[in-house]
Protein backbone atom coordinates (compact mmCIF):
# COMPACT_ATOMS: atom_id res chain seq x y z
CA UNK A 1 -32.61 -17.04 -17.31
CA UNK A 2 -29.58 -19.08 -18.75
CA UNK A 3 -26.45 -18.65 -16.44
CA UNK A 4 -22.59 -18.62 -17.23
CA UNK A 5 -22.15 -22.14 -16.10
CA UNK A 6 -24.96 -23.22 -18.42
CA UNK A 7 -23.55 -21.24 -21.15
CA UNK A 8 -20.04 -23.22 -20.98
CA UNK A 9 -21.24 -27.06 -19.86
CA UNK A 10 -23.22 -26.27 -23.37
CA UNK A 11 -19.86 -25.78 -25.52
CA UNK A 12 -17.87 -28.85 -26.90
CA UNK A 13 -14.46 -29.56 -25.78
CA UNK A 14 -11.77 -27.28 -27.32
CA UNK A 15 -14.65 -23.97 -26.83
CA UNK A 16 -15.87 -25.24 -23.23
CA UNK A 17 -11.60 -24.72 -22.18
CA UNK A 18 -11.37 -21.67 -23.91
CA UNK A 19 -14.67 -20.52 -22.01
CA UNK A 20 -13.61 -21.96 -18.94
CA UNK A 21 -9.85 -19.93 -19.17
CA UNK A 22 -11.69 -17.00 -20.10
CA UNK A 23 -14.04 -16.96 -17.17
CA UNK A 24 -11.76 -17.32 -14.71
CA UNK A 25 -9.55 -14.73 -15.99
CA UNK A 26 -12.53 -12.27 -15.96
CA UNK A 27 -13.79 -12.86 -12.21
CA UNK A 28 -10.09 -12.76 -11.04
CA UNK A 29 -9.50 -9.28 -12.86
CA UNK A 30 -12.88 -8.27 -12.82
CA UNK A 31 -14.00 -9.39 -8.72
CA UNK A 32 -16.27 -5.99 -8.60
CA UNK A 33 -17.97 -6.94 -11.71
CA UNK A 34 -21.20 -9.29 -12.67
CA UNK A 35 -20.63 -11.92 -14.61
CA UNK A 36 -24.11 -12.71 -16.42
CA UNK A 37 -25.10 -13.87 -20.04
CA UNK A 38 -26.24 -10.31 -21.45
CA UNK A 39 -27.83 -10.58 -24.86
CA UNK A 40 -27.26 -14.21 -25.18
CA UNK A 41 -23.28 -14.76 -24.33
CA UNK A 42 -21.05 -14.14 -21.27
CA UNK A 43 -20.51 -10.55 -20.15
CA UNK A 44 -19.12 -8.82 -17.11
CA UNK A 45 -20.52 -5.65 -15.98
CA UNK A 46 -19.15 -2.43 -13.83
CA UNK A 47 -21.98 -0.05 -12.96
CA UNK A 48 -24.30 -2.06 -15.28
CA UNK A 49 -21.76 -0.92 -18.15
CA UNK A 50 -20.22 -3.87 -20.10
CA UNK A 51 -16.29 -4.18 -19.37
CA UNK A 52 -15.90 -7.78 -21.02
CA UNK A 53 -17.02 -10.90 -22.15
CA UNK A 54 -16.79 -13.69 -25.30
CA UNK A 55 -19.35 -15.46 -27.38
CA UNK A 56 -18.90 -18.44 -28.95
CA UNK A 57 -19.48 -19.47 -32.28
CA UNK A 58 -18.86 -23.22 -34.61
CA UNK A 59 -15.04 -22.76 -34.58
CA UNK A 60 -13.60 -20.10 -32.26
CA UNK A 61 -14.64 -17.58 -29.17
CA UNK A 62 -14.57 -14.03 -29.98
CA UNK A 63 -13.12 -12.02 -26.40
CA UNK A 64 -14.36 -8.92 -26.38
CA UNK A 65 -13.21 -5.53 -24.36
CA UNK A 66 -15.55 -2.67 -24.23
CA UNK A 67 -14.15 0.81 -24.61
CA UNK A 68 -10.87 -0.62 -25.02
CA UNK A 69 -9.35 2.68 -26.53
CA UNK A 70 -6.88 3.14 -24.04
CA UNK A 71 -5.46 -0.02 -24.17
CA UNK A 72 -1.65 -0.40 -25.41
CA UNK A 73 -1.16 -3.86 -27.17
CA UNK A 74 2.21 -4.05 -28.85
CA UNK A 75 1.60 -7.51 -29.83
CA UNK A 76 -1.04 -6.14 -32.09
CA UNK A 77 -3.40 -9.11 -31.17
CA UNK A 78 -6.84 -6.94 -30.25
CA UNK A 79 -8.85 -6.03 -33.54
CA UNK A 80 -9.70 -2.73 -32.58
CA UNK A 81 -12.84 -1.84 -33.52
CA UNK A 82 -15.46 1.40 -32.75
CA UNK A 83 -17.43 0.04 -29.76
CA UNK A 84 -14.78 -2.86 -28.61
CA UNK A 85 -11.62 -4.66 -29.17
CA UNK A 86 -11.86 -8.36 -29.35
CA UNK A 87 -9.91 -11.42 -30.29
CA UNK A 88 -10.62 -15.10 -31.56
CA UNK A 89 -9.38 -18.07 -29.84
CA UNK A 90 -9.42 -21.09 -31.76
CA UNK A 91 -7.15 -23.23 -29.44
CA UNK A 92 -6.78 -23.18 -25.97
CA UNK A 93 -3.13 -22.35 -26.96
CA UNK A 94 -4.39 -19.28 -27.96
CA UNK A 95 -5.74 -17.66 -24.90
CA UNK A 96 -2.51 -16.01 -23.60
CA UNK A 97 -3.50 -15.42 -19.71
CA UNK A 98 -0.80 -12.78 -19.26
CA UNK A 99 -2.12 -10.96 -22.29
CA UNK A 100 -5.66 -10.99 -21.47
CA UNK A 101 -5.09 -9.89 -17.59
CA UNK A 102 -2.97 -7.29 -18.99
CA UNK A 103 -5.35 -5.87 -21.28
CA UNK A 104 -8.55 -5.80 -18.56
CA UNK A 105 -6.03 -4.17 -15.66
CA UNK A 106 -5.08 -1.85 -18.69
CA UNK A 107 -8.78 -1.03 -19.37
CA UNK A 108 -9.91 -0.81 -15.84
CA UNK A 109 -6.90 1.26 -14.42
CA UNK A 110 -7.24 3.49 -17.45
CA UNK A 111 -11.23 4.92 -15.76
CA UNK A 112 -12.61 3.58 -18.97
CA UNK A 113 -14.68 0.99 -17.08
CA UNK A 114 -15.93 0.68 -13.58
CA UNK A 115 -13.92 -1.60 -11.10
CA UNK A 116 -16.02 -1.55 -7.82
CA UNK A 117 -17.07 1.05 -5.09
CA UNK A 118 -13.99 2.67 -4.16
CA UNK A 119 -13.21 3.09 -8.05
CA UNK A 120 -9.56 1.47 -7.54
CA UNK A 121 -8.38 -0.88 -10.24
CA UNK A 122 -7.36 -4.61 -9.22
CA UNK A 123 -3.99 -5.41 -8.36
CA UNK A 124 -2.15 -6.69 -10.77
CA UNK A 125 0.45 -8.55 -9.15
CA UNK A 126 -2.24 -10.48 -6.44
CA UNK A 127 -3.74 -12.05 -10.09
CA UNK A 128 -3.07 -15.46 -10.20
CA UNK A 129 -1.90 -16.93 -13.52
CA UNK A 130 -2.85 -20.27 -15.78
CA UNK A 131 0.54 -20.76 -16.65
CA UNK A 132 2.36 -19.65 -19.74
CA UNK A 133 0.42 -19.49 -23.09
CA UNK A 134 0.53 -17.56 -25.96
CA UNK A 135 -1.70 -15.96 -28.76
């Protein structure tokens, strides 16, 4: 079975960073979760429920958020849609750490997804960030 890190060594340059920024940003926010390629692309997973993941494709990853309803995103970046939210990144200027953090904290504190045993969201403010980016 393929792993994560075989998933990303297999993307070229500009997708492999986005991957890579993704991937971190997921086991930071996500520690409780499992990270695993579900259905052929990266996916983390709270009670064997999908909270997140991306997929790549020729030009741009797609980020996805399951059950991402109760997530507030004034900057109007997440295409809603009626399973998940998601976003593409075409340039690693486009993944906007802060955002993304913000958005998986949202979803997790919200009870929407699972976030470990004791059911308590990740702290925000212990989160390291990548720098500033934006989307």
């Amino acid at each position: 079975m393929p792993t994560i890190d075989d998933y990303t060594t297999g993307l070229d340059g500009t997708l492999q960073a986005i991957a890579e920024g993704l991937r971190g940003i997921l086991d930071d926010v996500l520690p409780h979760a499992e990270g695993k390629v579900w259905h052929g692309h990266p996916v983390w997973l709270a009670d064997r429920r999908p909270v997140a993941g991306f997929k790549a494709h020729p030009r741009y990853v797609t980020f996805m958020i399951w059950n991402a309803g109760p997530i507030t995103d004034p900057s109007g970046t997440l295409t809603p849609g009626p399973r998940m939210a998601t976003v593409q990144l075409a340039a690693v200027e486009d993944l906007d750490a802060a955002r993304v953090r913000d958005w998986l904290v949202q979803a997790v504190g919200s009870g929407a997804v699972g976030s470990g045993a004791d059911g308590a969201a990740p702290d925000a403010a212990t989160s390291s960030t990548r720098g500033p980016s934006r989307m």
